[in-house]
N, C-alpha and C. Protein backbone atom coordinates (compact mmCIF):
# COMPACT_ATOMS: atom_id res chain seq x y z
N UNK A 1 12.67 -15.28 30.22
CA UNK A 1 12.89 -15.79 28.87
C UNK A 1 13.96 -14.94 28.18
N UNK A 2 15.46 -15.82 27.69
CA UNK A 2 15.91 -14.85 27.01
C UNK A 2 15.38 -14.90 25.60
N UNK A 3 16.38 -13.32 24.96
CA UNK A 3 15.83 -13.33 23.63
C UNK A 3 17.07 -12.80 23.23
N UNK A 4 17.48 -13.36 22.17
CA UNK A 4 18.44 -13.10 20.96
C UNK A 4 18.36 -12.34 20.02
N UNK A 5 19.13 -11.73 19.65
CA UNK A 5 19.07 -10.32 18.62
C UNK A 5 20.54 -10.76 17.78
N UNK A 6 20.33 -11.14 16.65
CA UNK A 6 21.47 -10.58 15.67
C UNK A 6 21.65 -9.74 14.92
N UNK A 7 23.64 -9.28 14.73
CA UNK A 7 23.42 -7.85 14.17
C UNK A 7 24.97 -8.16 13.38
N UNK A 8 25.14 -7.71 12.47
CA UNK A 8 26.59 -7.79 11.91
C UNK A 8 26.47 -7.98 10.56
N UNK A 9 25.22 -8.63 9.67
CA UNK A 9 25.76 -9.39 8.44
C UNK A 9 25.50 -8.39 7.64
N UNK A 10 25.56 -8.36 6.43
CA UNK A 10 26.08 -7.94 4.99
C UNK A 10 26.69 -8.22 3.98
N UNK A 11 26.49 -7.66 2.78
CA UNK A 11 27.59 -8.00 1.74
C UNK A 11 28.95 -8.17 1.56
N UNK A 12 29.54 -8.68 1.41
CA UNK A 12 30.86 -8.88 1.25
C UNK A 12 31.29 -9.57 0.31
N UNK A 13 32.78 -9.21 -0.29
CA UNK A 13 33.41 -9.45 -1.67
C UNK A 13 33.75 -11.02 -1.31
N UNK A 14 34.48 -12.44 -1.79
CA UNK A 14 35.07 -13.04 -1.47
C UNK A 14 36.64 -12.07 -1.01
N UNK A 15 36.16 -13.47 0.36
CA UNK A 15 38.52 -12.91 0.89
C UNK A 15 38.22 -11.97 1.68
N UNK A 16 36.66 -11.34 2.08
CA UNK A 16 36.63 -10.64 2.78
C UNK A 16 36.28 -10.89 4.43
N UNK A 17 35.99 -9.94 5.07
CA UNK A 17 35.55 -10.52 6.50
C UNK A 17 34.29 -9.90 7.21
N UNK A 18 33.62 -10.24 8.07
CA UNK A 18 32.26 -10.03 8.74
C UNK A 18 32.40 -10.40 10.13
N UNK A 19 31.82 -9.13 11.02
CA UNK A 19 31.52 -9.53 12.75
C UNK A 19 30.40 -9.91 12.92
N UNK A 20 29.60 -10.93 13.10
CA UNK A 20 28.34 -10.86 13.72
C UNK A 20 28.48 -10.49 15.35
N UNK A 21 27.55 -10.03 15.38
CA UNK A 21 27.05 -10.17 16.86
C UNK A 21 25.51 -10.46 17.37
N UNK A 22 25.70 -11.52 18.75
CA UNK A 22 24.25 -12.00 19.57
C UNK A 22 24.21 -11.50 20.52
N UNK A 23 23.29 -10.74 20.77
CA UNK A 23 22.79 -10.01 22.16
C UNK A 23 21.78 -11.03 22.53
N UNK A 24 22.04 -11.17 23.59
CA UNK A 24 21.13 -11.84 24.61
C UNK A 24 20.44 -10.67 25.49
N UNK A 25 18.89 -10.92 25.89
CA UNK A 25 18.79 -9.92 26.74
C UNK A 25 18.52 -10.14 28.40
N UNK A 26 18.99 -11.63 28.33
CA UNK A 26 19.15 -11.81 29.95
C UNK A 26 20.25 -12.18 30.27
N UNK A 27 20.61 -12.44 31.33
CA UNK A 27 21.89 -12.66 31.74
C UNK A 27 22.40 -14.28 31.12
N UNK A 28 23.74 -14.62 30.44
CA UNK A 28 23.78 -15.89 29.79
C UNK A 28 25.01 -16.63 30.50
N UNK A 29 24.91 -17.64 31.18
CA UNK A 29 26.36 -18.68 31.98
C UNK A 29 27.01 -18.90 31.29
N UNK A 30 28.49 -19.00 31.26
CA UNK A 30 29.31 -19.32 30.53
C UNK A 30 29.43 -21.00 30.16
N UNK A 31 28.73 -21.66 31.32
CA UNK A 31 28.65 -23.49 30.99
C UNK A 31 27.09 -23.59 30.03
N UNK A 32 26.23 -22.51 29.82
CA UNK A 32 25.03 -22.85 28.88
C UNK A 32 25.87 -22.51 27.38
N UNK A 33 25.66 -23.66 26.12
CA UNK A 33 26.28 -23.45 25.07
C UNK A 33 25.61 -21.88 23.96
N UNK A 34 26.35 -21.23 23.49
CA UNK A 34 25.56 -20.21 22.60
C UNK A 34 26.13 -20.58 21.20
N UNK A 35 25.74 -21.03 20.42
CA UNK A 35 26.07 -21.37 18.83
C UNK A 35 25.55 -20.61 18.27
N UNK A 36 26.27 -20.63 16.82
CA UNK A 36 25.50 -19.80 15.45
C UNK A 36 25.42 -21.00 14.36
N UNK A 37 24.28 -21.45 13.71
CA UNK A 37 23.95 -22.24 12.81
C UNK A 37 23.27 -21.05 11.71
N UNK A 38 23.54 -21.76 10.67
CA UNK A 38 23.13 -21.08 9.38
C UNK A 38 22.64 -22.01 8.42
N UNK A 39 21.97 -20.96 7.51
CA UNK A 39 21.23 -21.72 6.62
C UNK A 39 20.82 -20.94 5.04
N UNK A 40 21.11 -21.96 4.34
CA UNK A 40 20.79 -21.14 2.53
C UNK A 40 20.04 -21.96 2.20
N UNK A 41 19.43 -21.35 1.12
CA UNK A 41 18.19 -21.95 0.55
C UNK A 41 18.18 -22.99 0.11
N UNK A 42 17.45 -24.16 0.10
CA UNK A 42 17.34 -25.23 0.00
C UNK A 42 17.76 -26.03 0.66
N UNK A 43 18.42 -25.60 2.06
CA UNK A 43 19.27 -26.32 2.88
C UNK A 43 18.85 -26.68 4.36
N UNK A 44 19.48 -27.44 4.98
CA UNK A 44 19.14 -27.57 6.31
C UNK A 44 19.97 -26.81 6.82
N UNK A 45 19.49 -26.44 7.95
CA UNK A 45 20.10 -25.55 8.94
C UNK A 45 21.27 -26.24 9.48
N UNK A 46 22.56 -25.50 9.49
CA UNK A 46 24.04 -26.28 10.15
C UNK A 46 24.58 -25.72 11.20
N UNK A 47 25.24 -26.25 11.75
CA UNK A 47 25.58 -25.59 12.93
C UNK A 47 27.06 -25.21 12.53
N UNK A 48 27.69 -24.08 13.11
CA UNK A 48 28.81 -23.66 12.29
C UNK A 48 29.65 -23.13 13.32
N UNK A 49 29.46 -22.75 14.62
CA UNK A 49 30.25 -22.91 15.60
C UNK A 49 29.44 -23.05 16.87
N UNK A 50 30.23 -23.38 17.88
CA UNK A 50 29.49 -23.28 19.14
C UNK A 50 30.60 -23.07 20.29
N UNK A 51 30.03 -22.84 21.36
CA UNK A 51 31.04 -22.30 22.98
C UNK A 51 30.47 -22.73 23.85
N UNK A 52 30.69 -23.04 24.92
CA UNK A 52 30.58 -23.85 26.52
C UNK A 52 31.20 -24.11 27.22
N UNK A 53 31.54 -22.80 28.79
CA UNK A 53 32.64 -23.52 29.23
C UNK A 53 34.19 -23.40 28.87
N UNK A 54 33.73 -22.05 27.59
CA UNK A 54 35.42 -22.28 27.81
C UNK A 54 36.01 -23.26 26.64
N UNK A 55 35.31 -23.97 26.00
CA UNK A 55 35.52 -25.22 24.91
C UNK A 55 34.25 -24.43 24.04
N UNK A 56 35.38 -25.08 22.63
CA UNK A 56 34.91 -24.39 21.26
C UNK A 56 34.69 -25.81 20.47
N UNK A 57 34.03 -25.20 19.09
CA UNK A 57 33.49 -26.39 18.23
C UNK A 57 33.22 -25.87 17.27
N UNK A 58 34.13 -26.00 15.92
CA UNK A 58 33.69 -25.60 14.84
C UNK A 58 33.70 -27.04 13.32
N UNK A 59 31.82 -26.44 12.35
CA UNK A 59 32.14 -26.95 11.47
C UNK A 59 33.62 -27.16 10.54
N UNK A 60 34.06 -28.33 10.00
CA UNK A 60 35.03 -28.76 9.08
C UNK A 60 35.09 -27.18 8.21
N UNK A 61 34.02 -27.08 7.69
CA UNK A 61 34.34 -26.26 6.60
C UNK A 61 34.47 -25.05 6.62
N UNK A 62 34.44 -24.01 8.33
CA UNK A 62 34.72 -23.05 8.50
C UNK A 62 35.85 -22.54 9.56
N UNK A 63 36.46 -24.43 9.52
CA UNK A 63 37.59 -24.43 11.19
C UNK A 63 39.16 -23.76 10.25
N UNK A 64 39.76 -22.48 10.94
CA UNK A 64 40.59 -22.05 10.68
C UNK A 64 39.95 -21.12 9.95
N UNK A 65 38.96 -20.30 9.80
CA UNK A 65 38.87 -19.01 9.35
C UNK A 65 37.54 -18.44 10.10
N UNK A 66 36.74 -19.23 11.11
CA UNK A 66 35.67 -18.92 11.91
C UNK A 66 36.17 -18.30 12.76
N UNK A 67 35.65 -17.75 14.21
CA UNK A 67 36.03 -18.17 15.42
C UNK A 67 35.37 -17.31 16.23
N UNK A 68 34.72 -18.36 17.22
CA UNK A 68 33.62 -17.75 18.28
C UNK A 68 34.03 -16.99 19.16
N UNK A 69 33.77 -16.03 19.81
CA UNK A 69 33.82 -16.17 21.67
C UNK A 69 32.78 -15.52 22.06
N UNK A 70 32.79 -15.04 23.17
CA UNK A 70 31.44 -14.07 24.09
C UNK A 70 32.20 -13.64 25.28
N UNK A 71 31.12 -12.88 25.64
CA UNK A 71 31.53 -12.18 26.53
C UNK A 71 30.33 -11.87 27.06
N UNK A 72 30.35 -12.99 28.30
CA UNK A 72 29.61 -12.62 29.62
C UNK A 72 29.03 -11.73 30.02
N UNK A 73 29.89 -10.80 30.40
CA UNK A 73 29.38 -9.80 31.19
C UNK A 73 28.49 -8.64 30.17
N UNK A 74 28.17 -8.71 28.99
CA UNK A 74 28.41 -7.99 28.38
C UNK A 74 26.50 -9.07 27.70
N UNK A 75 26.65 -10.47 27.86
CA UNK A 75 25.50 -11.30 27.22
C UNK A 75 25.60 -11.35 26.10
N UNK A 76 26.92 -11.15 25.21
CA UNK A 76 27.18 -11.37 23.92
C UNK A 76 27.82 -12.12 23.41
N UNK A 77 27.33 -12.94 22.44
CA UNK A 77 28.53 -13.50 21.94
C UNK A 77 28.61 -13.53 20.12
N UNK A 78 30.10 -13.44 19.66
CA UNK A 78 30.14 -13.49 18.36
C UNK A 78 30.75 -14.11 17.37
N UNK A 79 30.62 -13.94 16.15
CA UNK A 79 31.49 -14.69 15.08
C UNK A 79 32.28 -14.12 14.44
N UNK A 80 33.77 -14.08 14.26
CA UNK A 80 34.30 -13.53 13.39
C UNK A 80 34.08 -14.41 12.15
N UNK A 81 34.51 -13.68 11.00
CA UNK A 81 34.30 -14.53 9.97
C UNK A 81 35.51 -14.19 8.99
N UNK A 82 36.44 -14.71 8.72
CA UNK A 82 37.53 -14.22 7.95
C UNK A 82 37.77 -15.42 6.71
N UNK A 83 38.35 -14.84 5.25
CA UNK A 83 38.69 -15.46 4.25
C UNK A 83 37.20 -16.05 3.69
N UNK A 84 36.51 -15.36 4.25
CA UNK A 84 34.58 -15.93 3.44
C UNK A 84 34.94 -16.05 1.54
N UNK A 85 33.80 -16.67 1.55
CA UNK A 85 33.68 -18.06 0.54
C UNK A 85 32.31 -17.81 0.16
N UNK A 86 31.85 -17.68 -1.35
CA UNK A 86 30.38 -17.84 -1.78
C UNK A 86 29.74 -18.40 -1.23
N UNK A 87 30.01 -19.60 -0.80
CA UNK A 87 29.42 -20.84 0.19
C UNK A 87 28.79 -20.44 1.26
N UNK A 88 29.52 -19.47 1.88
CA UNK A 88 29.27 -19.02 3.32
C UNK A 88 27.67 -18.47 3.22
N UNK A 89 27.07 -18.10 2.00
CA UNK A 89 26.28 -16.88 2.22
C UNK A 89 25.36 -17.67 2.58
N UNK A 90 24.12 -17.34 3.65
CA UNK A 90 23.28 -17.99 4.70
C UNK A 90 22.87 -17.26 5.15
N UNK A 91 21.44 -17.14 5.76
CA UNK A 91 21.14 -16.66 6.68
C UNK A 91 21.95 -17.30 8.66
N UNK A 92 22.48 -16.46 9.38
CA UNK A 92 23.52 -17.15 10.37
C UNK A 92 22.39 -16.86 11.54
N UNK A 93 22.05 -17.87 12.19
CA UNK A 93 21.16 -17.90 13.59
C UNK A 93 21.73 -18.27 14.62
N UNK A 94 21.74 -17.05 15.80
CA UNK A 94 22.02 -17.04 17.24
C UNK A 94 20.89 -18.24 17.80
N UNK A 95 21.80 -19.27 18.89
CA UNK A 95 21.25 -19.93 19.33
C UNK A 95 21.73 -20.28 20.88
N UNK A 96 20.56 -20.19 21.81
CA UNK A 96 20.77 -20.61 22.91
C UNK A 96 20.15 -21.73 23.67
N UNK A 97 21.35 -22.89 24.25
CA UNK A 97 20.38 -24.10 25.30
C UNK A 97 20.41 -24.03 26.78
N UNK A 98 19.32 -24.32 27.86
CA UNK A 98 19.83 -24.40 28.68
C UNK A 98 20.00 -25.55 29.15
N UNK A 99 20.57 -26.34 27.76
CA UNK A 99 21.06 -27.55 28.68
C UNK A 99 22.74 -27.76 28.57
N UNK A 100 23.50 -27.60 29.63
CA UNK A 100 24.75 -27.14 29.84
C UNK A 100 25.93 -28.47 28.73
N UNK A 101 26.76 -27.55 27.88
CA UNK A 101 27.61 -28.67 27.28
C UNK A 101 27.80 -27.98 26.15
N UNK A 102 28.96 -28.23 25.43
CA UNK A 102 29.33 -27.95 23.85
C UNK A 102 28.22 -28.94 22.92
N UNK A 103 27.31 -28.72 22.61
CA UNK A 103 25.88 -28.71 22.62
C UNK A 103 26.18 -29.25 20.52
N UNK A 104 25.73 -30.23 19.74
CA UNK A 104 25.77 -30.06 18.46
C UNK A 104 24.82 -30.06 17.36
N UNK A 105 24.06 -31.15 18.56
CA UNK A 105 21.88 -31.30 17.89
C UNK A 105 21.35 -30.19 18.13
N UNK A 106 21.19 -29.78 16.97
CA UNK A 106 20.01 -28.18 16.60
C UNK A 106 18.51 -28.46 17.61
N UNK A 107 18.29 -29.66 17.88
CA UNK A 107 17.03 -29.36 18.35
C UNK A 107 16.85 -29.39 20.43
N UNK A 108 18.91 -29.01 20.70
CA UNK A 108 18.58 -29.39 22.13
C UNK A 108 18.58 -27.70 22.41
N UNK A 109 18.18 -27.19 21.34
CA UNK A 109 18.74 -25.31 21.19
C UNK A 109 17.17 -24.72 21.19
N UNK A 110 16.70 -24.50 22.56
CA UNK A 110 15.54 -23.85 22.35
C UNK A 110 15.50 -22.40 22.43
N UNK A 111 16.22 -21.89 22.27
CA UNK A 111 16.63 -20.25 21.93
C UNK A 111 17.02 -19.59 20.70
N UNK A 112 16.39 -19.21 19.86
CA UNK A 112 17.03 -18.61 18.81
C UNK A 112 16.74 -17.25 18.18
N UNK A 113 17.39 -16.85 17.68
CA UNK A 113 17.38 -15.29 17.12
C UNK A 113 16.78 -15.39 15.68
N UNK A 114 16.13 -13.91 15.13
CA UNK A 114 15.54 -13.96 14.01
C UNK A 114 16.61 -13.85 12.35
N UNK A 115 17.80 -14.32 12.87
CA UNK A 115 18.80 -14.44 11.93
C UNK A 115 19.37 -13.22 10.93
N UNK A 116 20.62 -13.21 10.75
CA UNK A 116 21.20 -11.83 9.94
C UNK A 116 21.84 -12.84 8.97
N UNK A 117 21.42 -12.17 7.61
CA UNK A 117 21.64 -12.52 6.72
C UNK A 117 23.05 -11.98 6.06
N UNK A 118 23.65 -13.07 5.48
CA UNK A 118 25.26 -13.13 5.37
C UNK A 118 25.70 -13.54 3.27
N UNK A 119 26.20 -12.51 2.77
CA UNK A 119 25.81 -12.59 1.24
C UNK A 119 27.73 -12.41 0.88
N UNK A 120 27.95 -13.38 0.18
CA UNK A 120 29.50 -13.59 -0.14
C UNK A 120 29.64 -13.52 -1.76
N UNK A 121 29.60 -12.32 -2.20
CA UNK A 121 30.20 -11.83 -3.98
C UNK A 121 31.06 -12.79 -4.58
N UNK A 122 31.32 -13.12 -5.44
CA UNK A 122 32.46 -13.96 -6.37
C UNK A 122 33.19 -12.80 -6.96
């Protein structure tokens, strides 16, 4: 069974930037998808990027200032986060499927982390 660990979030001014990082603690394929979905209060959980394979997928509203990758060998994968936005602030959840594909339904994601919370100042 893997298990997910996130680590990276914090305060930040607007215009500023944030690394998350997902540790996996078993070994993770590069064709199984690893996404980060997030979520603020009162909200449903969104999915905000994802990886598989080599092919990327990002929400509208964070494409051109997100951007995923991982690293294999290593069972990590992360988010940069650049030009953040009040909007952004969420709790951000590591997620893993093992069902192989750039993956976008939250519920084909039976892996997830206990989420790092992400807070964007005005």
């Amino acid at each position: 069974q893997v298990q997910l660990a996130e680590s990276g979030g914090g305060l930040v001014q607007a215009g500023g930037s944030l690394r998350l990082s997902c540790a996996a603690s078993g070994s993770i394929s590069s064709s199984n998808p690893m996404a980060w979905y997030r979520q603020s209060p009162g909200k449903q959980r969104e999915l905000v990027a994802v990886t598989a394979g080599g092919t990327s997928n990002y929400a509208t509203s964070v494409k051109g200032r997100f951007t995923i990758s991982r690293d294999n060998a290593k069972n990590t994968v992360f988010l940069q986060m650049n030009s953040l936005k009040p909007e952004d602030t969420a709790v951000y959840y590591c997620a893993r499927s093992r069902i192989v594909g750039v993956l976008t339904t939250m519920t084909m994601y039976d892996q997830w982390g206990q989420g790092t919370q992400v807070t964007v100042s005005s």
